[in-house]
C-alpha atoms as a PDB file:
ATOM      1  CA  UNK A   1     130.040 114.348 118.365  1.00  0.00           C
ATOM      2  CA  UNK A   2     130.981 114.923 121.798  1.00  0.00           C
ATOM      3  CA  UNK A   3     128.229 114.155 124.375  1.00  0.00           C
ATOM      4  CA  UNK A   4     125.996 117.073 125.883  1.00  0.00           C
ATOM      5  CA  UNK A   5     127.697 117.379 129.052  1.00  0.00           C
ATOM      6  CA  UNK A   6     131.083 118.313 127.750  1.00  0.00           C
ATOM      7  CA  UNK A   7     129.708 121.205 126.105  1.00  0.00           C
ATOM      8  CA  UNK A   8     130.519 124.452 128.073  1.00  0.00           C
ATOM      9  CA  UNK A   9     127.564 125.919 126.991  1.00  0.00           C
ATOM     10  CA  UNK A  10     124.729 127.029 129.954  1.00  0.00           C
ATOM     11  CA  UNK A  11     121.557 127.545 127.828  1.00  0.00           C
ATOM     12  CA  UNK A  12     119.973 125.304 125.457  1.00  0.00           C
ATOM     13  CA  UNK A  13     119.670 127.334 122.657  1.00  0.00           C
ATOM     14  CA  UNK A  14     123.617 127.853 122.858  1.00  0.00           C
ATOM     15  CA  UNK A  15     123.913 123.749 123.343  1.00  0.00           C
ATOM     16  CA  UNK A  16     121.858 123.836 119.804  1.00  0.00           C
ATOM     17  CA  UNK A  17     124.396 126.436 118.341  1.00  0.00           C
ATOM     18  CA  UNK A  18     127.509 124.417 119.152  1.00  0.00           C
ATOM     19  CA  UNK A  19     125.843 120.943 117.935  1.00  0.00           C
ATOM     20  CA  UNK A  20     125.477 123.341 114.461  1.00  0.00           C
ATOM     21  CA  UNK A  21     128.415 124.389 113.948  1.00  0.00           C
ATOM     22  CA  UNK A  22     130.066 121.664 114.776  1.00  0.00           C
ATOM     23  CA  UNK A  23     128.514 120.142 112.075  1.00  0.00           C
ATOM     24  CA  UNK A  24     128.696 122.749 109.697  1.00  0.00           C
ATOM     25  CA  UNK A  25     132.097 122.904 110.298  1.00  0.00           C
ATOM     26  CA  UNK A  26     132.692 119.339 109.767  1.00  0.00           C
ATOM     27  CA  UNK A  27     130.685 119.695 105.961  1.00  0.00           C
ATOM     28  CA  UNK A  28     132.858 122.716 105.457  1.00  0.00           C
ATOM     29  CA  UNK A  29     135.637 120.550 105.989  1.00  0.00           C
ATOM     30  CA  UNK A  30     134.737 117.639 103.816  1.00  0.00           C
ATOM     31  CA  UNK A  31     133.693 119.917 100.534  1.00  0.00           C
ATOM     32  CA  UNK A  32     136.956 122.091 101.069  1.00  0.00           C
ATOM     33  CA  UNK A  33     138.902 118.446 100.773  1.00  0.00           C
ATOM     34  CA  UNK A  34     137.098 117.433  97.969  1.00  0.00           C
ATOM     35  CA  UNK A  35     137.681 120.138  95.546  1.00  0.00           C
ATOM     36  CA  UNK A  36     141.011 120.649  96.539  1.00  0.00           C
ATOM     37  CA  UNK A  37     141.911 116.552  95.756  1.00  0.00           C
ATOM     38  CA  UNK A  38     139.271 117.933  92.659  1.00  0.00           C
ATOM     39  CA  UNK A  39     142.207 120.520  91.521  1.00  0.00           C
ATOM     40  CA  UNK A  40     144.727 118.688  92.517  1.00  0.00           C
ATOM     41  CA  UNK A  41     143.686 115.843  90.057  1.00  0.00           C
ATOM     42  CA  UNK A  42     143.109 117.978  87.214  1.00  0.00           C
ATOM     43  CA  UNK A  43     146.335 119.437  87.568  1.00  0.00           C
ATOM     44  CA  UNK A  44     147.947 116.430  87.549  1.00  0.00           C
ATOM     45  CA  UNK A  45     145.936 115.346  84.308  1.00  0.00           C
ATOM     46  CA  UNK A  46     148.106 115.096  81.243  1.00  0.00           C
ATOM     47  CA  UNK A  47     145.550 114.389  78.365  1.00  0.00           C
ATOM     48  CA  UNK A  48     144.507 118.052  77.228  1.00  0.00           C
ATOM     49  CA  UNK A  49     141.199 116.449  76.329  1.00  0.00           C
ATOM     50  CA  UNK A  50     140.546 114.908  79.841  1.00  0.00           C
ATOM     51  CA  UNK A  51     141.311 118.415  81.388  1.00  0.00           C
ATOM     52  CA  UNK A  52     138.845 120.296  79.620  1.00  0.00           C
ATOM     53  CA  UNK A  53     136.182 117.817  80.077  1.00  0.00           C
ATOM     54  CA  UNK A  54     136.522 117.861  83.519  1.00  0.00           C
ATOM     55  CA  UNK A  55     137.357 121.713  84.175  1.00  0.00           C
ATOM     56  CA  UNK A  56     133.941 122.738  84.208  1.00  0.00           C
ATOM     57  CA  UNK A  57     132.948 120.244  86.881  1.00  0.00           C
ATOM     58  CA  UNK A  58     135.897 121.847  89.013  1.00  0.00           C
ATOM     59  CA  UNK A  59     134.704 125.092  88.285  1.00  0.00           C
ATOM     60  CA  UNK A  60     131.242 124.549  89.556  1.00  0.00           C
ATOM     61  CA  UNK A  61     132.798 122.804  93.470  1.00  0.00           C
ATOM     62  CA  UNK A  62     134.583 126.041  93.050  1.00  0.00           C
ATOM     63  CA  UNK A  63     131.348 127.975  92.853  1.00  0.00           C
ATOM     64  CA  UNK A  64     129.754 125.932  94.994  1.00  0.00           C
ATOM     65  CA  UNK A  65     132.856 127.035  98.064  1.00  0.00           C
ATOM     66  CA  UNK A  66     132.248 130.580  96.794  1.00  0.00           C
ATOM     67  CA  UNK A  67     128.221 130.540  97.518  1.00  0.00           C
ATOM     68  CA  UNK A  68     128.061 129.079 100.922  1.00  0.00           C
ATOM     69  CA  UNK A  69     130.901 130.906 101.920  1.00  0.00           C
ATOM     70  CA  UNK A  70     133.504 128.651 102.376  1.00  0.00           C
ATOM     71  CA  UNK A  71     136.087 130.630 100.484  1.00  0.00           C
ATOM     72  CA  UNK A  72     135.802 134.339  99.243  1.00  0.00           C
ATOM     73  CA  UNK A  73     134.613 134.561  96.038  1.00  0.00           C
ATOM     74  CA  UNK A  74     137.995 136.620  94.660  1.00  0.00           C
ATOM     75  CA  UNK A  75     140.024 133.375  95.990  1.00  0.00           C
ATOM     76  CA  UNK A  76     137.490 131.387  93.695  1.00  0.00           C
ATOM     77  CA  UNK A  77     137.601 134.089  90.910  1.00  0.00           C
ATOM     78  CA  UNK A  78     141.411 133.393  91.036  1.00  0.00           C
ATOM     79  CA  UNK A  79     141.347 129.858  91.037  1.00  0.00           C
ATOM     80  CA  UNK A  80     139.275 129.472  87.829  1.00  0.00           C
ATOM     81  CA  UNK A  81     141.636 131.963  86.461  1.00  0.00           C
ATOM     82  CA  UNK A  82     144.486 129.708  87.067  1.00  0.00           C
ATOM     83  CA  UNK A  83     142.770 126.568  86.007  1.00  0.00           C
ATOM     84  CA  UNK A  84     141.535 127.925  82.910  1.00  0.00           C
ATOM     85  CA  UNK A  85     144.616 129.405  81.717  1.00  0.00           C
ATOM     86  CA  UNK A  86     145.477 126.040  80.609  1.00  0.00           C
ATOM     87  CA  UNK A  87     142.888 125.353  78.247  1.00  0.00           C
ATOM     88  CA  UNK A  88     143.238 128.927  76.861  1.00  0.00           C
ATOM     89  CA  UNK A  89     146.956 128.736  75.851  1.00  0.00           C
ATOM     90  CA  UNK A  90     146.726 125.390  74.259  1.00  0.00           C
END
């Protein structure tokens, strides 16, 4: 976190804001990563029975994104789509 006096900010409450979001945006960052290297993993899994033991897991960080906004809920509504088709045609 960059120190106080590099923030352009002029009131404190604003200072606050920035230190927020700059933290949100950093926890934003780091759950986005993990359930994409989440997807990308289950993708990548070959055993049938491996994928659907670990699908629903996926689906809930995909929830999860959805709720606090992180992506829009039809982008999450798509992705379980996608990841589920797999265990439905087998």
């Amino acid at each position: 976190m960059p120190p106080e006096n590099n923030i352009m900010a002029n009131h404190k409450a604003t200072r606050k804001d920035v230190r927020q979001a700059t933290k949100r945006r950093e926890r934003n960052k780091y759950y986005g990563k993990t359930t994409r290297n989440a997807i990308r993993d289950l993708k990548a899994s070959k055993d049938e029975k491996a994928y659907s033991e670990s699908l629903p897991s996926v689906i809930s960080m995909i929830d999860k994104l959805a709720r606090r906004g992180i992506i829009h809920k039809n982008k999450a509504s798509n992705l379980k789509r996608k990841l589920s088709k797999k265990t439905a045609t087998a």
